[in-house]
N, C-alpha and C. Protein backbone atom coordinates (compact mmCIF):
# COMPACT_ATOMS: atom_id res chain seq x y z
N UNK A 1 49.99 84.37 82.20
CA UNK A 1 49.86 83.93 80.83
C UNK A 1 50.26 82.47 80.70
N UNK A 2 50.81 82.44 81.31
CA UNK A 2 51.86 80.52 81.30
C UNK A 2 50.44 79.58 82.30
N UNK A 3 50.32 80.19 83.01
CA UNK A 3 48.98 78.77 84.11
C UNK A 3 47.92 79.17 82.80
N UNK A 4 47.39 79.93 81.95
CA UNK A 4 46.27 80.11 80.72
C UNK A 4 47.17 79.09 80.02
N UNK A 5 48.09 78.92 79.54
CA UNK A 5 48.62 77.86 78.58
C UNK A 5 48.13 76.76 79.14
N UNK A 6 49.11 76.41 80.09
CA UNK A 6 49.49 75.07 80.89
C UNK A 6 47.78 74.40 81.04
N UNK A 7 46.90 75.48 81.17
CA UNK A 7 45.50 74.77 81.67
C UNK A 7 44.73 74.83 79.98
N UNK A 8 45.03 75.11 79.02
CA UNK A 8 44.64 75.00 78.07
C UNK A 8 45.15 73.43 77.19
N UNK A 9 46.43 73.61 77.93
CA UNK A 9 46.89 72.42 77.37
C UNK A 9 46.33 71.13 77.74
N UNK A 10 45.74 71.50 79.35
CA UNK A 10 45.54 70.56 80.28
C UNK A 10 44.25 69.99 79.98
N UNK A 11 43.51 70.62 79.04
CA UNK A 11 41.78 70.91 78.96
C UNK A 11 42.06 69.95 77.85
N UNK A 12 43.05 70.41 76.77
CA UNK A 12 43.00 69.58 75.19
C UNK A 12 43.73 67.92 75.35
N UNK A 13 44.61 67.91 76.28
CA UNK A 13 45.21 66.51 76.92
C UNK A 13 43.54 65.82 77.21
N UNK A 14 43.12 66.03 78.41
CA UNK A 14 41.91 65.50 79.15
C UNK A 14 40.85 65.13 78.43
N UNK A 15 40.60 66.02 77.24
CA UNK A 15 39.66 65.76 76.37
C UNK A 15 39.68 64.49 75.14
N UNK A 16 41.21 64.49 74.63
CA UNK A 16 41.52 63.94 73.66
C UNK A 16 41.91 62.17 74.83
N UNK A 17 41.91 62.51 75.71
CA UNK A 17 42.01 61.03 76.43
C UNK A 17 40.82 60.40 76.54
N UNK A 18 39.84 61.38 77.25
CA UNK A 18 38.50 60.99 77.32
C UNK A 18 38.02 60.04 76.05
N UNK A 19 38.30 61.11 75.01
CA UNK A 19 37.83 60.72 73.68
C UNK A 19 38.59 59.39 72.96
N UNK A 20 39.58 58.76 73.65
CA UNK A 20 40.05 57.71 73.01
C UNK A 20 39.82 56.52 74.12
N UNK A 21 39.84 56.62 75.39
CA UNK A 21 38.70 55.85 76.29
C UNK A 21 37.44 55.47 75.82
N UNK A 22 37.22 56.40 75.59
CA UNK A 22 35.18 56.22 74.60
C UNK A 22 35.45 55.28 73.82
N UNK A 23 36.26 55.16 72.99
CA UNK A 23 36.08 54.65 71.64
C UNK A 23 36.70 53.43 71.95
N UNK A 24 38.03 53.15 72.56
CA UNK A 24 38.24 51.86 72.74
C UNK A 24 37.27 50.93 73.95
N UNK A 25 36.20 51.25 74.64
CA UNK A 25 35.54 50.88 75.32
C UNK A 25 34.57 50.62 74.61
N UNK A 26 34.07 51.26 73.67
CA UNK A 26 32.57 51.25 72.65
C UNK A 26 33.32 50.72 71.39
N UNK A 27 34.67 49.43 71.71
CA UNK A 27 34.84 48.86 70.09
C UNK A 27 33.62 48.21 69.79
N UNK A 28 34.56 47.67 68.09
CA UNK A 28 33.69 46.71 67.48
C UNK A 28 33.21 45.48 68.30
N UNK A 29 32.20 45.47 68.48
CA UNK A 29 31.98 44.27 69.30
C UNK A 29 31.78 42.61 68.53
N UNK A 30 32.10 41.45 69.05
CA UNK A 30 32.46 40.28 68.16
C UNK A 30 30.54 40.17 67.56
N UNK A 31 31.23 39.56 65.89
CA UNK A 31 29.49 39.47 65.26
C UNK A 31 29.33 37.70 65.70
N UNK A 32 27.69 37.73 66.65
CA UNK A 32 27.76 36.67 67.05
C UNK A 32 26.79 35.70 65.96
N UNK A 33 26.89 34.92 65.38
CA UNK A 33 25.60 34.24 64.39
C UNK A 33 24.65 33.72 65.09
N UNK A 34 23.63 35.02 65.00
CA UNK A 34 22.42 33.92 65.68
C UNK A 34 21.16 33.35 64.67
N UNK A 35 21.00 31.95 65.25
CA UNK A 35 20.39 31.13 64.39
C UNK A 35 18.87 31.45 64.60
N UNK A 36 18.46 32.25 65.61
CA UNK A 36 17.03 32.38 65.98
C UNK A 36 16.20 32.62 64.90
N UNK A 37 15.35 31.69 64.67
CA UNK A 37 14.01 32.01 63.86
C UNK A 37 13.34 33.12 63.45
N UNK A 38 13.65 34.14 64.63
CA UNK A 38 12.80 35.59 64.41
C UNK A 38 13.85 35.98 63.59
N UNK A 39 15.09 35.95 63.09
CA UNK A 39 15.56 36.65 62.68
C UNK A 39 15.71 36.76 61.25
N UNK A 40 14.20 36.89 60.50
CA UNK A 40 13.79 37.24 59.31
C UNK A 40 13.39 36.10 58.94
N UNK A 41 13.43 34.83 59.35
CA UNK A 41 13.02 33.98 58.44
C UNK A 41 11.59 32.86 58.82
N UNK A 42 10.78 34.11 60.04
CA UNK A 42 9.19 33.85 59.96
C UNK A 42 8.60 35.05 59.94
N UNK A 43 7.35 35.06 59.28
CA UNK A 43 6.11 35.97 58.96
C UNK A 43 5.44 35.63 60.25
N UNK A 44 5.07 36.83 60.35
CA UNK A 44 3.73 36.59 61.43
C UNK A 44 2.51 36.93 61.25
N UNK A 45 1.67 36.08 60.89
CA UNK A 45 0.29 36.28 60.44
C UNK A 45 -0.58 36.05 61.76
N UNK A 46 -1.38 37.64 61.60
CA UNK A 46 -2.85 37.58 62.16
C UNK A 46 -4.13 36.78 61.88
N UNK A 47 -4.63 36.65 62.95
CA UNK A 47 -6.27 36.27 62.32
C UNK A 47 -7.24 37.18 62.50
N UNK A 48 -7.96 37.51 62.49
CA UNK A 48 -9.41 38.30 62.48
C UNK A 48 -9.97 38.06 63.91
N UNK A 49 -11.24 38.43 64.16
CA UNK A 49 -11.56 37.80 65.31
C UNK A 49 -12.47 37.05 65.04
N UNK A 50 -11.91 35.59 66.01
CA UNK A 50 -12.71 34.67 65.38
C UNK A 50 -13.69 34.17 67.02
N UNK A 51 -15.17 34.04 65.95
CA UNK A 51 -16.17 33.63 67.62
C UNK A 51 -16.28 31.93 67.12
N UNK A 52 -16.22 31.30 67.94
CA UNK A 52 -16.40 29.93 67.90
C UNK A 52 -17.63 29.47 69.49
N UNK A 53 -18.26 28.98 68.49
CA UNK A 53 -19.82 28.47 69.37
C UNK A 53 -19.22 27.29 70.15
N UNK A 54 -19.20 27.30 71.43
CA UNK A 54 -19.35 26.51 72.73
C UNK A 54 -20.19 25.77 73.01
N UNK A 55 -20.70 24.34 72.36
CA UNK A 55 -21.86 23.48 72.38
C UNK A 55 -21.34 22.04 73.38
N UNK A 56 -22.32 22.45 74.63
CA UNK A 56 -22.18 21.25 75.35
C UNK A 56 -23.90 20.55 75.38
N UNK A 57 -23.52 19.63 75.69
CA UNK A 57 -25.19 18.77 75.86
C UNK A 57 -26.07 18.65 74.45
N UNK A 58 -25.51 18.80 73.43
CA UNK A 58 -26.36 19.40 72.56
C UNK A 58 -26.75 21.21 72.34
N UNK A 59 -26.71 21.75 73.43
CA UNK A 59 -26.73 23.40 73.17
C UNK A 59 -25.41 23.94 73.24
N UNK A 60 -26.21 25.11 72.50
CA UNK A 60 -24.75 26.30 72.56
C UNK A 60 -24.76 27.07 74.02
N UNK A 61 -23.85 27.18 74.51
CA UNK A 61 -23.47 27.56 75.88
C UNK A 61 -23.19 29.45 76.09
N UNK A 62 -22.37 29.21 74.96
CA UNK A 62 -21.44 30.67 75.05
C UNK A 62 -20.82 30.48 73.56
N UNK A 63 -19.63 31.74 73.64
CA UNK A 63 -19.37 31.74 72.54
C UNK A 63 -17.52 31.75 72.93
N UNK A 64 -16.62 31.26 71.98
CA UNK A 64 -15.30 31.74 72.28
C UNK A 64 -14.75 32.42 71.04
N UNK A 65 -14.19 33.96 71.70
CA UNK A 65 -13.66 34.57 71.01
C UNK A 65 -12.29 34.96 70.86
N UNK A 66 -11.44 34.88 69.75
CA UNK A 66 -10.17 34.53 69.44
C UNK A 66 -9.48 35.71 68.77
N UNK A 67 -8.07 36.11 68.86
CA UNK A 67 -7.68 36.62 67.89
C UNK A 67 -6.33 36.06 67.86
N UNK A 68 -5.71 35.41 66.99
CA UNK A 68 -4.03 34.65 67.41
C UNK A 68 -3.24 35.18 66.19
N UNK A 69 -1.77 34.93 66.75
CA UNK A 69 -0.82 35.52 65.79
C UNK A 69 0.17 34.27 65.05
N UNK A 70 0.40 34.13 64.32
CA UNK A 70 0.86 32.53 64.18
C UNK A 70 2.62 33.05 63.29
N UNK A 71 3.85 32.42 63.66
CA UNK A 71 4.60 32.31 63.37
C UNK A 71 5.14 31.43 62.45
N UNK A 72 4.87 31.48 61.16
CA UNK A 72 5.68 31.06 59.98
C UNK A 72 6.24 31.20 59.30
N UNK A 73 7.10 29.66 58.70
CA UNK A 73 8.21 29.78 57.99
C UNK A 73 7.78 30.29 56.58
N UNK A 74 8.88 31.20 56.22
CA UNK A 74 8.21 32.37 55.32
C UNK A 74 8.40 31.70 53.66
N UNK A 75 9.30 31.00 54.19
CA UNK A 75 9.72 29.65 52.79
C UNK A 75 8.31 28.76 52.18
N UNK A 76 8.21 28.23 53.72
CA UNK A 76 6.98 27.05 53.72
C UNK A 76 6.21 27.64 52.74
N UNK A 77 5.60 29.22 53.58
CA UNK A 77 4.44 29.46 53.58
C UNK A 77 3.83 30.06 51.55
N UNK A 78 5.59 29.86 50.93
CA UNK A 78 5.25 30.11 49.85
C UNK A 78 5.00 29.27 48.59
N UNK A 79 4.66 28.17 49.67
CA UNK A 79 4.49 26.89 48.40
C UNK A 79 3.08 26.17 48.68
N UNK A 80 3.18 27.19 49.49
CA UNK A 80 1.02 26.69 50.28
C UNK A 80 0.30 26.57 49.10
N UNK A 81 -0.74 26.07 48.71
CA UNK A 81 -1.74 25.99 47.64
C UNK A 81 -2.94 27.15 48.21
N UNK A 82 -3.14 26.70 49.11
CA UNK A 82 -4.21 27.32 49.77
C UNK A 82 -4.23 28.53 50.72
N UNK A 83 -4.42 29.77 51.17
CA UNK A 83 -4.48 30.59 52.05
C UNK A 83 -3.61 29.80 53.63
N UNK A 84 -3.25 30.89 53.73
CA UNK A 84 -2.77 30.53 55.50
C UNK A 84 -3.78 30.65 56.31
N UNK A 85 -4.61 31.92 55.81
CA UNK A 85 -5.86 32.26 56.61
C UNK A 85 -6.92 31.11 56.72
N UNK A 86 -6.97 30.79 55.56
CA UNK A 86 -7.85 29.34 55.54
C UNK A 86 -7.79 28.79 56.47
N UNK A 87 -6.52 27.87 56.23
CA UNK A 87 -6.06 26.87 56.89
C UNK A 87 -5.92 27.13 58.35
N UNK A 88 -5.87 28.41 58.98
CA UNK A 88 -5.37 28.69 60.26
C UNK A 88 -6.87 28.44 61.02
N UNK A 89 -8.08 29.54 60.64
CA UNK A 89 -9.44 29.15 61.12
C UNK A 89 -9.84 27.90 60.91
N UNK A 90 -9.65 27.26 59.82
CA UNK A 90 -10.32 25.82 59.85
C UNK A 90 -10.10 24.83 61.00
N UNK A 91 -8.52 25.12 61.06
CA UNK A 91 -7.78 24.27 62.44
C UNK A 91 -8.52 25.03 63.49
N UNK A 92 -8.43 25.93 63.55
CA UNK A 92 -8.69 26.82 65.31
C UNK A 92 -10.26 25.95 65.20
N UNK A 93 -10.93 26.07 64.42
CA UNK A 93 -12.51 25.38 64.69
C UNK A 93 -12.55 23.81 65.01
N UNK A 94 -12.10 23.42 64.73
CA UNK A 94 -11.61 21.69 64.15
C UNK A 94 -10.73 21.31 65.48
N UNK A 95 -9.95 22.35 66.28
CA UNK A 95 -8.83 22.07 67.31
C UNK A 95 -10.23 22.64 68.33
N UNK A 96 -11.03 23.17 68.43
CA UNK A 96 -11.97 23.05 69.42
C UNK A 96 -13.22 22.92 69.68
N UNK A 97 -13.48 22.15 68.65
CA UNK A 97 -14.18 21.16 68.48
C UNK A 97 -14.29 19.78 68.69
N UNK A 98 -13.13 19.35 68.15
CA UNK A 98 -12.71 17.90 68.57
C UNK A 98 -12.03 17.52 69.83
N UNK A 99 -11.97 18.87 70.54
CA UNK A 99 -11.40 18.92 72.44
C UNK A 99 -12.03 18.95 73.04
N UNK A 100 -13.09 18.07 73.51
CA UNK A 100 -14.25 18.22 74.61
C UNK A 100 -13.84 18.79 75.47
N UNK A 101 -11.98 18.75 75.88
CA UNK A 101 -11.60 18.85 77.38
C UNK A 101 -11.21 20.23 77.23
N UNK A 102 -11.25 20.96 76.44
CA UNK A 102 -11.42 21.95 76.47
C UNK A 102 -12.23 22.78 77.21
N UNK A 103 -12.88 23.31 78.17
CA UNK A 103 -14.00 24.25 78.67
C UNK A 103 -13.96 25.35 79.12
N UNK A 104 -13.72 26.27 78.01
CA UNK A 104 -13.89 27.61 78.50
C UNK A 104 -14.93 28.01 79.47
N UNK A 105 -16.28 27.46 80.04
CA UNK A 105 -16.88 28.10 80.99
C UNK A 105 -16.17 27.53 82.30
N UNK A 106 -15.04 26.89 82.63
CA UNK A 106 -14.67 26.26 84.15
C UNK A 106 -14.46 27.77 84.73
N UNK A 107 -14.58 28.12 85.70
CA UNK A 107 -13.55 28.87 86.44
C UNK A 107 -12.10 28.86 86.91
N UNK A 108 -12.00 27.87 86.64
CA UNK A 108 -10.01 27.80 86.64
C UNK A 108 -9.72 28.28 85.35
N UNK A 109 -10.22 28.00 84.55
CA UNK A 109 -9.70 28.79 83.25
C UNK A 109 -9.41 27.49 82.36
N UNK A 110 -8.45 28.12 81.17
CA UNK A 110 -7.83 27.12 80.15
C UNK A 110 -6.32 27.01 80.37
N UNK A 111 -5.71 25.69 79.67
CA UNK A 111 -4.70 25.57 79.81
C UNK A 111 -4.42 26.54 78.63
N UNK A 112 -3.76 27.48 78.48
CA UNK A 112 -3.05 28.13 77.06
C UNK A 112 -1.99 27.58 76.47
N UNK A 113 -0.94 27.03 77.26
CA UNK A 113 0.69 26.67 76.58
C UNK A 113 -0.59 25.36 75.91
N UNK A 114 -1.11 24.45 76.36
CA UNK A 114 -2.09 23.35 75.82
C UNK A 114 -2.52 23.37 74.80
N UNK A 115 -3.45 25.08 74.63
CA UNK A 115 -3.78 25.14 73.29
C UNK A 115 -2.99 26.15 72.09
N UNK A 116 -2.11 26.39 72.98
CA UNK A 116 -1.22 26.85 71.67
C UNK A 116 -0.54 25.65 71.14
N UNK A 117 0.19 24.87 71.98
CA UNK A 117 0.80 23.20 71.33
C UNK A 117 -0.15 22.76 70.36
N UNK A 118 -1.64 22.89 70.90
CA UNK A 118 -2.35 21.61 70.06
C UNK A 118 -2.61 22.30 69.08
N UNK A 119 -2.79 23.54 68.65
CA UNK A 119 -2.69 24.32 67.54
C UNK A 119 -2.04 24.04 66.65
N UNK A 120 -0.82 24.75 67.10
CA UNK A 120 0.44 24.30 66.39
C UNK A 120 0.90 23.50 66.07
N UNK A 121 0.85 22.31 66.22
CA UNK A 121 0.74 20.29 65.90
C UNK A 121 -0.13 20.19 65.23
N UNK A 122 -1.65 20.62 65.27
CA UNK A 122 -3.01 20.35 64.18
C UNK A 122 -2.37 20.91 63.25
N UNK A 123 -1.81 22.28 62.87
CA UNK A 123 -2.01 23.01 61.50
C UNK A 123 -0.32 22.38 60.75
N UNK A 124 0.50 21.53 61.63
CA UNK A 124 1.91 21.51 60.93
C UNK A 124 1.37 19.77 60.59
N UNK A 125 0.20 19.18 61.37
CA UNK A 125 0.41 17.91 60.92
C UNK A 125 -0.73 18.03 59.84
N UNK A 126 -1.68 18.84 59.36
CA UNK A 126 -2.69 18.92 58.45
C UNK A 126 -1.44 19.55 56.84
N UNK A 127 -0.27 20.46 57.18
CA UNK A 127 0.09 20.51 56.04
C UNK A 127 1.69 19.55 55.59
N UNK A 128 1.02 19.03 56.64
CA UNK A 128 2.79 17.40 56.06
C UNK A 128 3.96 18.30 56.91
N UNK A 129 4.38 19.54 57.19
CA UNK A 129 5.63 19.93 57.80
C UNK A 129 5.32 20.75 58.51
N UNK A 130 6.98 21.53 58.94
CA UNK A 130 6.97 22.36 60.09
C UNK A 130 6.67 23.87 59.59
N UNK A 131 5.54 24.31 59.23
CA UNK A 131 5.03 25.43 59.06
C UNK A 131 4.75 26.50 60.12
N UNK A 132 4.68 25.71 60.96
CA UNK A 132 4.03 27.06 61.88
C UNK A 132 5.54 26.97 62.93
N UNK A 133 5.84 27.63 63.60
CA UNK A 133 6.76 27.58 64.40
C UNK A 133 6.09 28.20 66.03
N UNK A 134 5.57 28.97 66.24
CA UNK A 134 4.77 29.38 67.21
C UNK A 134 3.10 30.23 67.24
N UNK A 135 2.82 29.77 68.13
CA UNK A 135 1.09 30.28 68.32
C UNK A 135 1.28 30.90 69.26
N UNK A 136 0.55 32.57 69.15
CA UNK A 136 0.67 33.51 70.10
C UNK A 136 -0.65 34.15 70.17
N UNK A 137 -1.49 34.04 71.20
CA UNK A 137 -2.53 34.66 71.26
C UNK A 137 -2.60 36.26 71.66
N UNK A 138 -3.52 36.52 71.04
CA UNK A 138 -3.60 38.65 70.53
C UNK A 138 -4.63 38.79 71.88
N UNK A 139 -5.85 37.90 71.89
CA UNK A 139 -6.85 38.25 73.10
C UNK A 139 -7.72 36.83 72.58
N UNK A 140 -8.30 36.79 73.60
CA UNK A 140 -8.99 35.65 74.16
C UNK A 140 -9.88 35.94 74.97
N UNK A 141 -11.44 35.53 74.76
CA UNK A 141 -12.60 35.81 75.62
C UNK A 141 -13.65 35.03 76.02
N UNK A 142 -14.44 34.54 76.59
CA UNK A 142 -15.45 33.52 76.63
C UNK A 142 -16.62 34.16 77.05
N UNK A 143 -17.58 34.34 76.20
CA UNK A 143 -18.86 34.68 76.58
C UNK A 143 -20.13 34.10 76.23
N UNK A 144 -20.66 34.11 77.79
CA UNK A 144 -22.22 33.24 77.84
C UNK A 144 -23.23 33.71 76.92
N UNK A 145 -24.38 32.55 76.42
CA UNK A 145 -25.36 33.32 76.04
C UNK A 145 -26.19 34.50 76.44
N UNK A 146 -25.96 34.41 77.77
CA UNK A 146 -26.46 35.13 78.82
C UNK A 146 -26.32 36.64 78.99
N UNK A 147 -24.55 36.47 78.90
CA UNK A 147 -23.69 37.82 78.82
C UNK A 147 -24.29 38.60 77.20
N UNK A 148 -24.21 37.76 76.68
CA UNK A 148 -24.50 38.38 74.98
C UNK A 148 -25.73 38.86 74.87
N UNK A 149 -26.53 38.10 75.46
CA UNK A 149 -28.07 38.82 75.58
C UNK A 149 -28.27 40.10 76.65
N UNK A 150 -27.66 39.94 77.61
CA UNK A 150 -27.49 41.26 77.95
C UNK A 150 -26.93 42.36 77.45
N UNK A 151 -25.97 42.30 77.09
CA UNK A 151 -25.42 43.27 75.90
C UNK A 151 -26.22 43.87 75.57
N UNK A 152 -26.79 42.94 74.80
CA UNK A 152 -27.85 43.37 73.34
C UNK A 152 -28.75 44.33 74.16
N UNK A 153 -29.39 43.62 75.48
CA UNK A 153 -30.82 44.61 75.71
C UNK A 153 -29.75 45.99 76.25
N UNK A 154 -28.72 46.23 77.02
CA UNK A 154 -28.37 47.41 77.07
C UNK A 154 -28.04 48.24 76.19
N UNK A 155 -27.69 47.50 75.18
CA UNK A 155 -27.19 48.43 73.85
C UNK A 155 -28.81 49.41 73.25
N UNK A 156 -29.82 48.22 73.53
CA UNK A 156 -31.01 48.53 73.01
C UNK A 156 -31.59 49.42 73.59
N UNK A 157 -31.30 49.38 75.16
CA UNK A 157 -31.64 49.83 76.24
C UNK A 157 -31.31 51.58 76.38
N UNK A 158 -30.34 51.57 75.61
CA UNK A 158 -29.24 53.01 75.89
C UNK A 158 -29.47 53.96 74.57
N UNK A 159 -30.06 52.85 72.96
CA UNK A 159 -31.03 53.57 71.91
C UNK A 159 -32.20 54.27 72.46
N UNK A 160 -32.68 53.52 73.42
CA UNK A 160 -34.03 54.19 73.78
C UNK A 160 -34.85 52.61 73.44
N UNK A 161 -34.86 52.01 73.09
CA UNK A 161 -35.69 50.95 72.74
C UNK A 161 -36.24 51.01 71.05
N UNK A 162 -35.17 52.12 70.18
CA UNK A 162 -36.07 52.28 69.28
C UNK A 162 -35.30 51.77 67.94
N UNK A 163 -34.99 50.49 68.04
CA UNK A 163 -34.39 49.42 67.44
C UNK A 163 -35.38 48.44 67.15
N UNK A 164 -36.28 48.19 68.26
CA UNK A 164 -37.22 47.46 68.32
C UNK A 164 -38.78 47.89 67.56
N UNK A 165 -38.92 46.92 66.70
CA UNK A 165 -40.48 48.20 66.41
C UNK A 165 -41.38 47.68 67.51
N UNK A 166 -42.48 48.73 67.69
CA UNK A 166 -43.47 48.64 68.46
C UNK A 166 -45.07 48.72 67.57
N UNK A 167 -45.88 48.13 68.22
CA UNK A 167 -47.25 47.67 67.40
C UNK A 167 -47.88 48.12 68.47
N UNK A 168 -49.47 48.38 67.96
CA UNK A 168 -50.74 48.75 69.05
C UNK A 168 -51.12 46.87 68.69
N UNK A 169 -52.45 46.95 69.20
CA UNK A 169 -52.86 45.83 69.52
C UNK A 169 -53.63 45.22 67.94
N UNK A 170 -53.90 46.59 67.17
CA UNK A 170 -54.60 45.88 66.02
C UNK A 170 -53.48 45.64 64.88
N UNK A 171 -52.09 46.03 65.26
CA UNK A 171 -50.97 45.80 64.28
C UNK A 171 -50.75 46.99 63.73
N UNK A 172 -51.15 48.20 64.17
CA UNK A 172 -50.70 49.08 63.51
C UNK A 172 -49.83 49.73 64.26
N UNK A 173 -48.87 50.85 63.64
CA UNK A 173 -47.72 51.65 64.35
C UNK A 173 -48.26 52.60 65.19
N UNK A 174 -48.40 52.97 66.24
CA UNK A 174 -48.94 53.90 67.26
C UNK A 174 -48.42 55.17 66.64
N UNK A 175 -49.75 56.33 66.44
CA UNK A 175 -48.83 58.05 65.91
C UNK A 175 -47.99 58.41 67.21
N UNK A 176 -47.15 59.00 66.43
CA UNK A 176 -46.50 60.11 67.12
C UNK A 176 -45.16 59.48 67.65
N UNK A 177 -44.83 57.86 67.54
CA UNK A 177 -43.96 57.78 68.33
C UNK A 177 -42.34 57.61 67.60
N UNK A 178 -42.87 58.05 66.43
CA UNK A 178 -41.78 58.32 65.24
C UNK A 178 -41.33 56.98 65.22
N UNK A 179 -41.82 55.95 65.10
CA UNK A 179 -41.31 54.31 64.52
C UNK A 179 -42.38 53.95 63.44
């Protein structure tokens, strides 16, 4: 009956130590002030997907397709006159457009940190301040005329062709072929 005590006692000791180990190990930990930006005081606005036409030589080449996330000050952004959305596509068109050196068809690719900077500098120096704080791209694509026209005929290709109307030779609809 006495070792049932002694180990009962021994069980409620062990436990109640455990339990004050826990707690002084898991204190309050010091509150540190952090000044970081994310921490409530930018919005992050999407864009849509945006296709922007690739014109070298005079022709259109391809197409570039965009979707970016833009980090702003949530203050700024409430004394805007105009849409953010506006202002964000107008720049993205205007920032690659006026970058010849831009070329999405190279095979090395694009510089990105490049065009997120020049982004982000076009749209903070078009509204007088520091509005945007970071440019984060969602997806990014470059496609040929080439690629796009193929598309199309497989898409057309996989209807059956019956997207397309079809004519006999005197202009009329051939029976039977349900077009």
């Amino acid at each position: 009956m006495i070792k049932f005590i002694v180990a009962a006692v021994w069980i409620i000791g062990v436990t109640i130590g455990t339990i004050f180990v826990s707690y002084s190990m898991n204190g309050e930990k010091p509150v540190v002030e952090n000044d970081s930006p994310y921490n409530g005081k930018l919005e992050f606005v999407k864009t849509d997907m945006l296709s922007v036409p690739v014109v070298q030589e005079g022709t259109v080449k391809g197409y570039f397709l965009s979707k970016f996330v833009y980090a702003a000050d949530i203050e700024k952004l409430k004394k805007l006159a105009l849409p953010i959305d506006t202002i964000l596509i107008d720049e993205v068109y205007t920032y690659l457009f006026s970058n010849p050196s831009i070329d999405f068809s190279r095979v090395e690719g694009v510089d990105l940190e490049a065009l997120r900077n020049g982004l982000k500098d076009s749209i903070n120096t078009r509204v007088g301040d520091d509005l945007i704080y970071e440019v984060m791209i969602e997806q990014i694509d470059y496609l040929t005329k080439e690629q796009i026209r193929d598309n199309a005929l497989k898409r057309r290709d996989a209807k059956g062709g019956r997207n397309r109307p079809t004519f006999t030779a005197d202009g009329e609809k051939p029976h039977g072929t349900g077009h």
